[in-house]
PDB file of N, CA and C in Angstrom:
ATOM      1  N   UNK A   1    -117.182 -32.017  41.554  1.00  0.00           N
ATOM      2  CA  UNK A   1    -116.092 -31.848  40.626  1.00  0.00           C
ATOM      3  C   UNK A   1    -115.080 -30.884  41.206  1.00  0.00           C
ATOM      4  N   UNK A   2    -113.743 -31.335  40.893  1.00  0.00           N
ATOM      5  CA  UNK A   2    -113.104 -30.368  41.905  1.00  0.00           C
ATOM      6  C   UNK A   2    -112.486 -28.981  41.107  1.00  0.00           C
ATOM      7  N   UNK A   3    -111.838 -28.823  40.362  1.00  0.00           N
ATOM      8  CA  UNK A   3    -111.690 -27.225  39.405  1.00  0.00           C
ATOM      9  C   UNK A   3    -112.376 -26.987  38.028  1.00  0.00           C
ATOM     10  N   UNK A   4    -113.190 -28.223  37.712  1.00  0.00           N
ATOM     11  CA  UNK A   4    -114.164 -27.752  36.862  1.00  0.00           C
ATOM     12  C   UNK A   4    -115.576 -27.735  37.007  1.00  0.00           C
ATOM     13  N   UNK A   5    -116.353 -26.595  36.729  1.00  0.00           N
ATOM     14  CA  UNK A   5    -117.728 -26.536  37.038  1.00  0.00           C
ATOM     15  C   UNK A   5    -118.414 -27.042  35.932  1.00  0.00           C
ATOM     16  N   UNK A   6    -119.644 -27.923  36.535  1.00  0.00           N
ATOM     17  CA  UNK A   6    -120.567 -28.795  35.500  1.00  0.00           C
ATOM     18  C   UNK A   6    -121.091 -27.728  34.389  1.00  0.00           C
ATOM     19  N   UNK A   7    -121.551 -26.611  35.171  1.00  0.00           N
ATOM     20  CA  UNK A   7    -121.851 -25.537  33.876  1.00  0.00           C
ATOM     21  C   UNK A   7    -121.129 -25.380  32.997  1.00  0.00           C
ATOM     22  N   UNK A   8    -120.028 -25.133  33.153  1.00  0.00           N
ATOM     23  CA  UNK A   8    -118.505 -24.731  32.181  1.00  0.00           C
ATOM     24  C   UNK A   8    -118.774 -26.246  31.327  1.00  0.00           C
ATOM     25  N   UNK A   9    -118.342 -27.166  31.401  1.00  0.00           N
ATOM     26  CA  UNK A   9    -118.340 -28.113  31.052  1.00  0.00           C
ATOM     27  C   UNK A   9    -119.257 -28.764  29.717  1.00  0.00           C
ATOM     28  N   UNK A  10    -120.619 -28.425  30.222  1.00  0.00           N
ATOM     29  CA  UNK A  10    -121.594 -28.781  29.556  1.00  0.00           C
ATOM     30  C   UNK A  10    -121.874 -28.056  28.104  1.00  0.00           C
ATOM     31  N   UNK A  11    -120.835 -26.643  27.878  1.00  0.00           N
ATOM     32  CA  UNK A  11    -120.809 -25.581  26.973  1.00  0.00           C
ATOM     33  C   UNK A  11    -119.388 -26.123  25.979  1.00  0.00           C
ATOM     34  N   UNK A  12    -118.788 -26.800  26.078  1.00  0.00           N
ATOM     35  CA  UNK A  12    -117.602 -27.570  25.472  1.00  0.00           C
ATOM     36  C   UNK A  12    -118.356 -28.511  24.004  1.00  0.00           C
ATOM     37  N   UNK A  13    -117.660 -28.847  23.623  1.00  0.00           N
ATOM     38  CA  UNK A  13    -117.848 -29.578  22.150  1.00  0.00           C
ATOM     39  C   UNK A  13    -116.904 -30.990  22.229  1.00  0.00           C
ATOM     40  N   UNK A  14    -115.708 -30.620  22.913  1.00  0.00           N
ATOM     41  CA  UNK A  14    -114.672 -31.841  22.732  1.00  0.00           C
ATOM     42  C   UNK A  14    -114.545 -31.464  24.683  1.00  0.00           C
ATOM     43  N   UNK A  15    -114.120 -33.181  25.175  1.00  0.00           N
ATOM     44  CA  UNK A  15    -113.912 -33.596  26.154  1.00  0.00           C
ATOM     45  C   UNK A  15    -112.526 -34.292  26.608  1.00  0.00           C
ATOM     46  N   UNK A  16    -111.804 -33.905  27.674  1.00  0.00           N
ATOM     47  CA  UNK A  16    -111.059 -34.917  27.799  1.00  0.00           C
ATOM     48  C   UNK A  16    -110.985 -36.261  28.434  1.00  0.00           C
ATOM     49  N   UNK A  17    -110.576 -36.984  28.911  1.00  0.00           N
ATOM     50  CA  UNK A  17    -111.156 -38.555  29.033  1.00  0.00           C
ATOM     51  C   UNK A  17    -111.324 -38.408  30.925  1.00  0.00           C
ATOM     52  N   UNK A  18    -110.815 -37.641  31.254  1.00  0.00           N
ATOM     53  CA  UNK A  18    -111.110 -37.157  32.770  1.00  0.00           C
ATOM     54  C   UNK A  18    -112.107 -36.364  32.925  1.00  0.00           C
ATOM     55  N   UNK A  19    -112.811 -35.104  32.108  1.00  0.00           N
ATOM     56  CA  UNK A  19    -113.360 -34.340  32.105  1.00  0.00           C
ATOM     57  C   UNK A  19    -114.491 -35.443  32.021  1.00  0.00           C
ATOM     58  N   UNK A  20    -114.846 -36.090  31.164  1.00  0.00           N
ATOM     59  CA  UNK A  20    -115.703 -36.981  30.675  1.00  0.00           C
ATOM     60  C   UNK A  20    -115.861 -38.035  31.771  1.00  0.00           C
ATOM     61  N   UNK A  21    -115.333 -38.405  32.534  1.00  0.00           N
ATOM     62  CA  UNK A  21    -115.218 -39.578  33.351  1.00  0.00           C
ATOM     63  C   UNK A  21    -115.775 -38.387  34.585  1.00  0.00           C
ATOM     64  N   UNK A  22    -115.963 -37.533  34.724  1.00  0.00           N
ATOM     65  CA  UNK A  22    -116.217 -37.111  35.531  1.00  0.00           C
ATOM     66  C   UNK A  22    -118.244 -36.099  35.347  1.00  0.00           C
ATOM     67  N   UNK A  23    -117.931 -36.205  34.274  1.00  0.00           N
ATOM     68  CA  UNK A  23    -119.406 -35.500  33.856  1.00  0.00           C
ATOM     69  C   UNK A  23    -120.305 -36.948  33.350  1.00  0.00           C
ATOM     70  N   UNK A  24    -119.848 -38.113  33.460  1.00  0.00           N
ATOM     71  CA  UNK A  24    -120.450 -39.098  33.274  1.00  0.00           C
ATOM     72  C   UNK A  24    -121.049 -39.635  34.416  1.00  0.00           C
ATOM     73  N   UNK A  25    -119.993 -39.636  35.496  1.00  0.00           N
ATOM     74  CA  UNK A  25    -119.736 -40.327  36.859  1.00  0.00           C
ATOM     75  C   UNK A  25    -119.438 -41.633  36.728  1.00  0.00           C
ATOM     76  N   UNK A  26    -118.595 -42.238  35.691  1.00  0.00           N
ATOM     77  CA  UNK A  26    -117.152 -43.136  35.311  1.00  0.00           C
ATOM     78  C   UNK A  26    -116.191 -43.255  35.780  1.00  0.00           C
ATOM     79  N   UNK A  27    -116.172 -44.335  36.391  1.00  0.00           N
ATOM     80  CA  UNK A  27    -113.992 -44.382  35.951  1.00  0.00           C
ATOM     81  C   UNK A  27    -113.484 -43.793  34.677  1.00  0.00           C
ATOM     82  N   UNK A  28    -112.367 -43.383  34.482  1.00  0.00           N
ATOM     83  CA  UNK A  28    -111.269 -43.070  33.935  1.00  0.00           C
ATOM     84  C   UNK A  28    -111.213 -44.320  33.163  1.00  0.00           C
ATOM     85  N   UNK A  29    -111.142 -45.679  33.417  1.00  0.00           N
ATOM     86  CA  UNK A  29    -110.422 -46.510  32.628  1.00  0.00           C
ATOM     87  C   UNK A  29    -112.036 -47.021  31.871  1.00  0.00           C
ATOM     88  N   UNK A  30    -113.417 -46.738  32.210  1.00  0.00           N
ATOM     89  CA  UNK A  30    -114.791 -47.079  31.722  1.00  0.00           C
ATOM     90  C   UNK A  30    -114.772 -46.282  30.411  1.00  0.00           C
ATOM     91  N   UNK A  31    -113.645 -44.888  30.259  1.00  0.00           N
ATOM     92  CA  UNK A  31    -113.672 -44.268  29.280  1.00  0.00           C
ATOM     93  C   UNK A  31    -113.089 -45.235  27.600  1.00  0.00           C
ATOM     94  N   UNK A  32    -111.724 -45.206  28.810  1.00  0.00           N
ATOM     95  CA  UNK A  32    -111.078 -46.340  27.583  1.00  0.00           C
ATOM     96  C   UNK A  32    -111.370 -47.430  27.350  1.00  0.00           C
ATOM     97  N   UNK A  33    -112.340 -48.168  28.349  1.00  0.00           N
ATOM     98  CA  UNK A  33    -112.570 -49.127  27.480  1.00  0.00           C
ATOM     99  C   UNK A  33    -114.171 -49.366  26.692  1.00  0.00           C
ATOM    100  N   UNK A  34    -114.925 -47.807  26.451  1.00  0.00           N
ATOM    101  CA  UNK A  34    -115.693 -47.436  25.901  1.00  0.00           C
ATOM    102  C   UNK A  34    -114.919 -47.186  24.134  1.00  0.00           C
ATOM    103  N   UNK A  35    -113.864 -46.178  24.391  1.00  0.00           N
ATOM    104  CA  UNK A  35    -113.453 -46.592  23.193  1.00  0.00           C
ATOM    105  C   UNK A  35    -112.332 -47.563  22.374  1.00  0.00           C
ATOM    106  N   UNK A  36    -112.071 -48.568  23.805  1.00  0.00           N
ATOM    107  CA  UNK A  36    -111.493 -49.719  23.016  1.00  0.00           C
ATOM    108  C   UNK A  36    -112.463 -50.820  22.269  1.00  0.00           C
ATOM    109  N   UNK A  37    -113.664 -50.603  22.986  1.00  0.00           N
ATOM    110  CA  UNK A  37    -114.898 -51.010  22.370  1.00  0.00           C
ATOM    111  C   UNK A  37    -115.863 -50.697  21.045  1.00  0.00           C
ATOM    112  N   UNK A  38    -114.857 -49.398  20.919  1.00  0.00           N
ATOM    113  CA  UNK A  38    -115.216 -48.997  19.587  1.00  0.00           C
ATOM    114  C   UNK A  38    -117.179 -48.316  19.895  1.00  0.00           C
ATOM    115  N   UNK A  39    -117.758 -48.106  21.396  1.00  0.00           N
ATOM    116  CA  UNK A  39    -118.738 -47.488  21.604  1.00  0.00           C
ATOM    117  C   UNK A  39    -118.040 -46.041  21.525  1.00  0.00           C
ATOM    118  N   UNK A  40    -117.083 -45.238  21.672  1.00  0.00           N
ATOM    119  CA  UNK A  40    -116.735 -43.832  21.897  1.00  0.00           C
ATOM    120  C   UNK A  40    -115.774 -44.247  20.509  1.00  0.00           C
ATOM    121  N   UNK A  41    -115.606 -42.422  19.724  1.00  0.00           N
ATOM    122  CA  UNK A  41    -114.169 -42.460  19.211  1.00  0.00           C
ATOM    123  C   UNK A  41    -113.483 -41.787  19.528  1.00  0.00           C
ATOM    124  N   UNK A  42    -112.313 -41.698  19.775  1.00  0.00           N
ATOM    125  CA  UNK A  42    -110.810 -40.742  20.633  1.00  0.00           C
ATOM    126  C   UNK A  42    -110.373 -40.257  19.420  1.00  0.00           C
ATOM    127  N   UNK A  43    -110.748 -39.145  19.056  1.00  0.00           N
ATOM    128  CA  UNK A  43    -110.003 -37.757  18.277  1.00  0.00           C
ATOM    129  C   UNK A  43    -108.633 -38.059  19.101  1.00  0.00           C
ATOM    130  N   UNK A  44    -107.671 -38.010  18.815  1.00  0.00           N
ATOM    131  CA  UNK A  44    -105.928 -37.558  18.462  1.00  0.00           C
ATOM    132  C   UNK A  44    -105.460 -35.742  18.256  1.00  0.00           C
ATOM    133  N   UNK A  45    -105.199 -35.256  19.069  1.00  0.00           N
ATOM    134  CA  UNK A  45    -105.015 -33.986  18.736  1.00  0.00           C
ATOM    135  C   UNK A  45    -103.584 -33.811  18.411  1.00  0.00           C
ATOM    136  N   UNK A  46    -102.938 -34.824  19.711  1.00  0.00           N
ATOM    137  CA  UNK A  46    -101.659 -34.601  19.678  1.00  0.00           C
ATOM    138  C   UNK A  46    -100.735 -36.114  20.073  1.00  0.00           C
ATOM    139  N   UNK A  47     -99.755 -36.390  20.396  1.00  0.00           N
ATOM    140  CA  UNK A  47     -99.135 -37.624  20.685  1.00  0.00           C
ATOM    141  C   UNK A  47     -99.935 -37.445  22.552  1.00  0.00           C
ATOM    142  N   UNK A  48    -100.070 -36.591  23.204  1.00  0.00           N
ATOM    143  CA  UNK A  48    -100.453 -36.636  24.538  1.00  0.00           C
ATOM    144  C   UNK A  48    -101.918 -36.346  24.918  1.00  0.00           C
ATOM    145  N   UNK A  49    -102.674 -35.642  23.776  1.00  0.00           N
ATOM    146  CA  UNK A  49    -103.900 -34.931  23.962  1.00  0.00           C
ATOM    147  C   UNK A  49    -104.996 -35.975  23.093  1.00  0.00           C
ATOM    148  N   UNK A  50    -105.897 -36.298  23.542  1.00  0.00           N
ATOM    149  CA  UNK A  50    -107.493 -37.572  23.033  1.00  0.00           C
ATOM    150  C   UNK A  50    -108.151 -36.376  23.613  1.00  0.00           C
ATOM    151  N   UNK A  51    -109.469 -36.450  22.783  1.00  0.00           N
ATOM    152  CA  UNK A  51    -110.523 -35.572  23.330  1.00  0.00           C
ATOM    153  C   UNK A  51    -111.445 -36.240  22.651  1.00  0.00           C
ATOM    154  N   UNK A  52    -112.650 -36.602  22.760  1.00  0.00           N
ATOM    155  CA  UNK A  52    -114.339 -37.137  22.662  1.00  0.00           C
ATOM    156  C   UNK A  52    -115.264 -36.226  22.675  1.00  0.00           C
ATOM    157  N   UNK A  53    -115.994 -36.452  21.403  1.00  0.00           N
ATOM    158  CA  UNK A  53    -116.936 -35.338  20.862  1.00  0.00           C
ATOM    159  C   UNK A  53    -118.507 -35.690  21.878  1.00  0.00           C
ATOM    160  N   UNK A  54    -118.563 -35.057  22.482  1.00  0.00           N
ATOM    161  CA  UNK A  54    -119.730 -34.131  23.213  1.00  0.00           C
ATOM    162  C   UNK A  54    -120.991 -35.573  22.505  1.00  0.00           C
ATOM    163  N   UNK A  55    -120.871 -34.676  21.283  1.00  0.00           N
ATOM    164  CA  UNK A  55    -122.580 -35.247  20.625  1.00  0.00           C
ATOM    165  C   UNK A  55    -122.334 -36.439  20.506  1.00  0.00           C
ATOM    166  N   UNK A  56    -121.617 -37.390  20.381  1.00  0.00           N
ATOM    167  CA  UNK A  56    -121.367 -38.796  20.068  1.00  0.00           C
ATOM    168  C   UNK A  56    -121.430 -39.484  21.761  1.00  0.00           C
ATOM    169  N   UNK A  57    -120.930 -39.014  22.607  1.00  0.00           N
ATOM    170  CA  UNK A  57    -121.527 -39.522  23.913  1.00  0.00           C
ATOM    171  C   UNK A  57    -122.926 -38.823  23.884  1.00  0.00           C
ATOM    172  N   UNK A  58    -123.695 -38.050  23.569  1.00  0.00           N
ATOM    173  CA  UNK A  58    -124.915 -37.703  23.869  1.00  0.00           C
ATOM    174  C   UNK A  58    -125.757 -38.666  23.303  1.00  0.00           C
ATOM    175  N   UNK A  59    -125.530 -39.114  21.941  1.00  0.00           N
ATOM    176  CA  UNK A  59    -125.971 -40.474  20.967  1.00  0.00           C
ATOM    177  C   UNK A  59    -125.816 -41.892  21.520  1.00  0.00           C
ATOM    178  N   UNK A  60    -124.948 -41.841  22.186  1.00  0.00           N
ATOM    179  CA  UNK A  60    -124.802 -42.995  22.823  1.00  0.00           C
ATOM    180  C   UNK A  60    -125.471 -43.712  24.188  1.00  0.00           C
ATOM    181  N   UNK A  61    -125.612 -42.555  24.847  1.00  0.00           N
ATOM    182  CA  UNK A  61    -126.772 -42.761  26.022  1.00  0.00           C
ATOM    183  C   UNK A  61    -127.937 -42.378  25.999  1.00  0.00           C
ATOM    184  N   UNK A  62    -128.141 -41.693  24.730  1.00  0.00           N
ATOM    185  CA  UNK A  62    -129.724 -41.455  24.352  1.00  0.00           C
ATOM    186  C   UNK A  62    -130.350 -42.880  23.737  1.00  0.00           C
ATOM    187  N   UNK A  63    -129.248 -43.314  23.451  1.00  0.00           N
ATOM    188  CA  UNK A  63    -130.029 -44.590  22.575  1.00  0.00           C
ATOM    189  C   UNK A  63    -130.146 -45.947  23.601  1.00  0.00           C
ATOM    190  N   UNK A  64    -129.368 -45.987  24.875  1.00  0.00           N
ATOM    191  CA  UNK A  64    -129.182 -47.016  26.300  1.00  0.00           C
ATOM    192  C   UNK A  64    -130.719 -47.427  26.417  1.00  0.00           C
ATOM    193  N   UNK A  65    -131.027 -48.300  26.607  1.00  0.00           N
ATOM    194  CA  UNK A  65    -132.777 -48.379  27.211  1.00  0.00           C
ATOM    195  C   UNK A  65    -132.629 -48.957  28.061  1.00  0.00           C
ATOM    196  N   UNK A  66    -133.329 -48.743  29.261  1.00  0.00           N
ATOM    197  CA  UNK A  66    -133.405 -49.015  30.898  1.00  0.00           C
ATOM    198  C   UNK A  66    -134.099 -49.904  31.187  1.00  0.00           C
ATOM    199  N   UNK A  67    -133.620 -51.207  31.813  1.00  0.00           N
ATOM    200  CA  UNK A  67    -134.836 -51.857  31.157  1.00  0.00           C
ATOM    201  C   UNK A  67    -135.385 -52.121  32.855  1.00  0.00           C
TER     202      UNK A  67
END
């Protein structure tokens, strides 16, 4: 990761769709179309700012089964 550390990261609550694409090991666009899929939801902070709640990706790959 290049200026954010995984530690720092992992202590957050809300994500941004890069931050996340990067603590996932995703594309950028696997984000959006996680929540064009309606699997993620994109909080709206601002007309420029989406951020993704922590525990709702944690729910989401806890529940994945490997097969």
């Amino acid at each position: 990761m290049s200026t954010i550390q995984y530690s720092e990261m992992r202590q957050k609550k809300y994500y941004r769709a890069r931050e996340l694409s990067q603590l996932l090991g995703v594309g950028l666009s696997t984000i959006w179309l996680y929540a064009k899929e309606g699997k993620l939801t994109p909080k709206k902070l601002s007309a420029r700012v989406t951020v993704f709640d922590i525990e709702e990706i944690n729910k989401l790959f806890n529940s994945v089964e490997v097969a």
